[in-house]
Every structure is written in C-alpha cells, then in structure tokens.
Protein backbone atom coordinates (compact mmCIF):
# COMPACT_ATOMS: atom_id res chain seq x y z
CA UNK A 1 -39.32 45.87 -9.50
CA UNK A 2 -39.07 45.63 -5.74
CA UNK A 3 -42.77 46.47 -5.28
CA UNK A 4 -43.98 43.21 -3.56
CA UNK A 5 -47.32 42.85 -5.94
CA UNK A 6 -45.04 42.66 -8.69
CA UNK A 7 -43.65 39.72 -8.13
CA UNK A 8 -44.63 36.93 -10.37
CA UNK A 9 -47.26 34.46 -8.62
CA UNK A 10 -45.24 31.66 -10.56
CA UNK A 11 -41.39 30.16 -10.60
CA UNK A 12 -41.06 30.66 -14.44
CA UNK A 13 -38.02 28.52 -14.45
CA UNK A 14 -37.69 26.96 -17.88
CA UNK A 15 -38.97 23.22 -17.88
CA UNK A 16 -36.99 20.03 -19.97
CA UNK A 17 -39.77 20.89 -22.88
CA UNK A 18 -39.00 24.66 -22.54
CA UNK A 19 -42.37 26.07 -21.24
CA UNK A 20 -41.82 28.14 -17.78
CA UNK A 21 -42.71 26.14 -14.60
CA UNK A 22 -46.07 26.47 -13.50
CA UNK A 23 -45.00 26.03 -9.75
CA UNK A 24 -45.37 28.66 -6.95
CA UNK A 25 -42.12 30.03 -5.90
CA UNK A 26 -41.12 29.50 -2.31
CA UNK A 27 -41.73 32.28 0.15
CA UNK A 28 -39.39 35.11 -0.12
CA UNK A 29 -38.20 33.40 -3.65
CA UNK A 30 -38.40 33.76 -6.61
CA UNK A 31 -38.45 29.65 -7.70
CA UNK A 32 -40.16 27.04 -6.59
CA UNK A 33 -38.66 24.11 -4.72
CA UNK A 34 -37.08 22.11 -7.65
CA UNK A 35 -35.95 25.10 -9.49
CA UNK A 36 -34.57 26.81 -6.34
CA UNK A 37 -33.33 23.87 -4.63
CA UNK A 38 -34.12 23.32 -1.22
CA UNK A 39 -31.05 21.87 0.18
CA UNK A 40 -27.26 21.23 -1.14
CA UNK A 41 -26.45 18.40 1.76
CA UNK A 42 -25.67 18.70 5.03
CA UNK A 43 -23.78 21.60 6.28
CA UNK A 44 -22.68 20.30 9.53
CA UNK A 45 -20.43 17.84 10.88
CA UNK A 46 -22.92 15.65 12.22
CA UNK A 47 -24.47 15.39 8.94
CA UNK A 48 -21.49 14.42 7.11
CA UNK A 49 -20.43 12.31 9.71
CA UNK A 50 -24.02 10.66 9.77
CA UNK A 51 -23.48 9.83 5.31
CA UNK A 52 -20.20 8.83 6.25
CA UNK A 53 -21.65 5.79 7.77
CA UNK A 54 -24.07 5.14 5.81
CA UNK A 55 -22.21 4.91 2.92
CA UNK A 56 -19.57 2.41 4.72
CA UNK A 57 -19.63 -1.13 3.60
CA UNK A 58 -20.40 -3.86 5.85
CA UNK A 59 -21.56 -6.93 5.79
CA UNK A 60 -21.12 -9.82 2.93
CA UNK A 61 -18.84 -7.63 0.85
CA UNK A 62 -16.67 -5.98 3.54
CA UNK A 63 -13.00 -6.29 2.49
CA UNK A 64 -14.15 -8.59 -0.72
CA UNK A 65 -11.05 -7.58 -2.29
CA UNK A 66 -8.58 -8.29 0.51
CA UNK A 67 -9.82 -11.71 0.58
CA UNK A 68 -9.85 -12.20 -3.09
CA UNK A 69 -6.19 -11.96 -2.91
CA UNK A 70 -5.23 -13.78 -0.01
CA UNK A 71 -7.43 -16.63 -1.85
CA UNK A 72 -5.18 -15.99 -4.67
CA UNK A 73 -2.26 -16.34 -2.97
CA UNK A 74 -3.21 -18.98 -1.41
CA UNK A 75 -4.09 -21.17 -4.29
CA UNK A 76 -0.87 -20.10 -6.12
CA UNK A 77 1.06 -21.86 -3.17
CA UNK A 78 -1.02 -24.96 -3.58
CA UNK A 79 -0.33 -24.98 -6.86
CA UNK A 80 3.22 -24.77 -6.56
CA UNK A 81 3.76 -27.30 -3.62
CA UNK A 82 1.37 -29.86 -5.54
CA UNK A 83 3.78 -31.55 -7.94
CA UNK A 84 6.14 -31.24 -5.27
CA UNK A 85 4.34 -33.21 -2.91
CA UNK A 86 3.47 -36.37 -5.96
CA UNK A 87 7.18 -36.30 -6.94
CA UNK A 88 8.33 -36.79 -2.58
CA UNK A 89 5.49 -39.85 -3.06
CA UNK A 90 3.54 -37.50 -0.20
CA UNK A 91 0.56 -38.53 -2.63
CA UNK A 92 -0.92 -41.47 -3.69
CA UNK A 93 -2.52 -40.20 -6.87
C-alpha cells in the first residue's frame, strides 16, 4: 500500500449523489481540493486580526441600536411633558 504507483490517480471521495469524485487528489494527498480542504482560516494573528475588521460594522448602521433607544427615550419624555405643557397654557393648541 505504500508503493507510490499504487496510489489511486483519483480523490474517490464520495460525491452528494454517491458516485466517488472524479477529481485528482492534491500532491502528496490522497483528495482533491474540495474533499481535502485546502485551508481551515487563518492561522495567524494577522489573519484574524485582518477578519476582525472586516467583519466590524461601520457606516449607516453603526450603533443602530444605541440610537434606537435614546430615540425611545427621548420620545417617551415628550410624551410625558406634552399634556403638561397644554395644561401650564405653554401651548396654544
């Protein structure tokens, strides 16, 4: 089994229909590149460091939530100081 022209000239990984893959295995492999899997991510810290900014959010939706709230908040107080206001006679409506 270790002679080297015994190795199969295909991956032979089983497909989604179930027939082996037809692909050539990668050198020194014994799959080919979607069976064997040519990377798992990055392995450093510059790599993670690099998806770590990528995946940030900026722009139109940065800290959407935070100023959801103080909207909230902020409507609540109108709300509340509204009726206040037409019973002082502050408005003329």
């Amino acid at each position: 089994m270790n002679d080297p022209t015994q190795t199969s000239l295909r991956c032979g990984a089983k497909t989604r229909s179930g027939a082996p893959c037809a692909k050539f295995p990668m050198e020194g492999k014994r799959r080919c590149q979607l069976h064997g899997g040519l990377s798992t991510g990055p392995k450093t810290v510059a790599g993670k460091a690099a998806i770590s900014v990528a995946n940030t959010k900026h722009g139109r939706y940065k800290n959407w939530r935070e100023k959801q709230a103080k909207e909230r908040y902020y409507r609540g107080e109108i709300k509340r100081v509204m009726p206040e206001a037409r019973e002082a006679g502050l408005l003329k409506y």
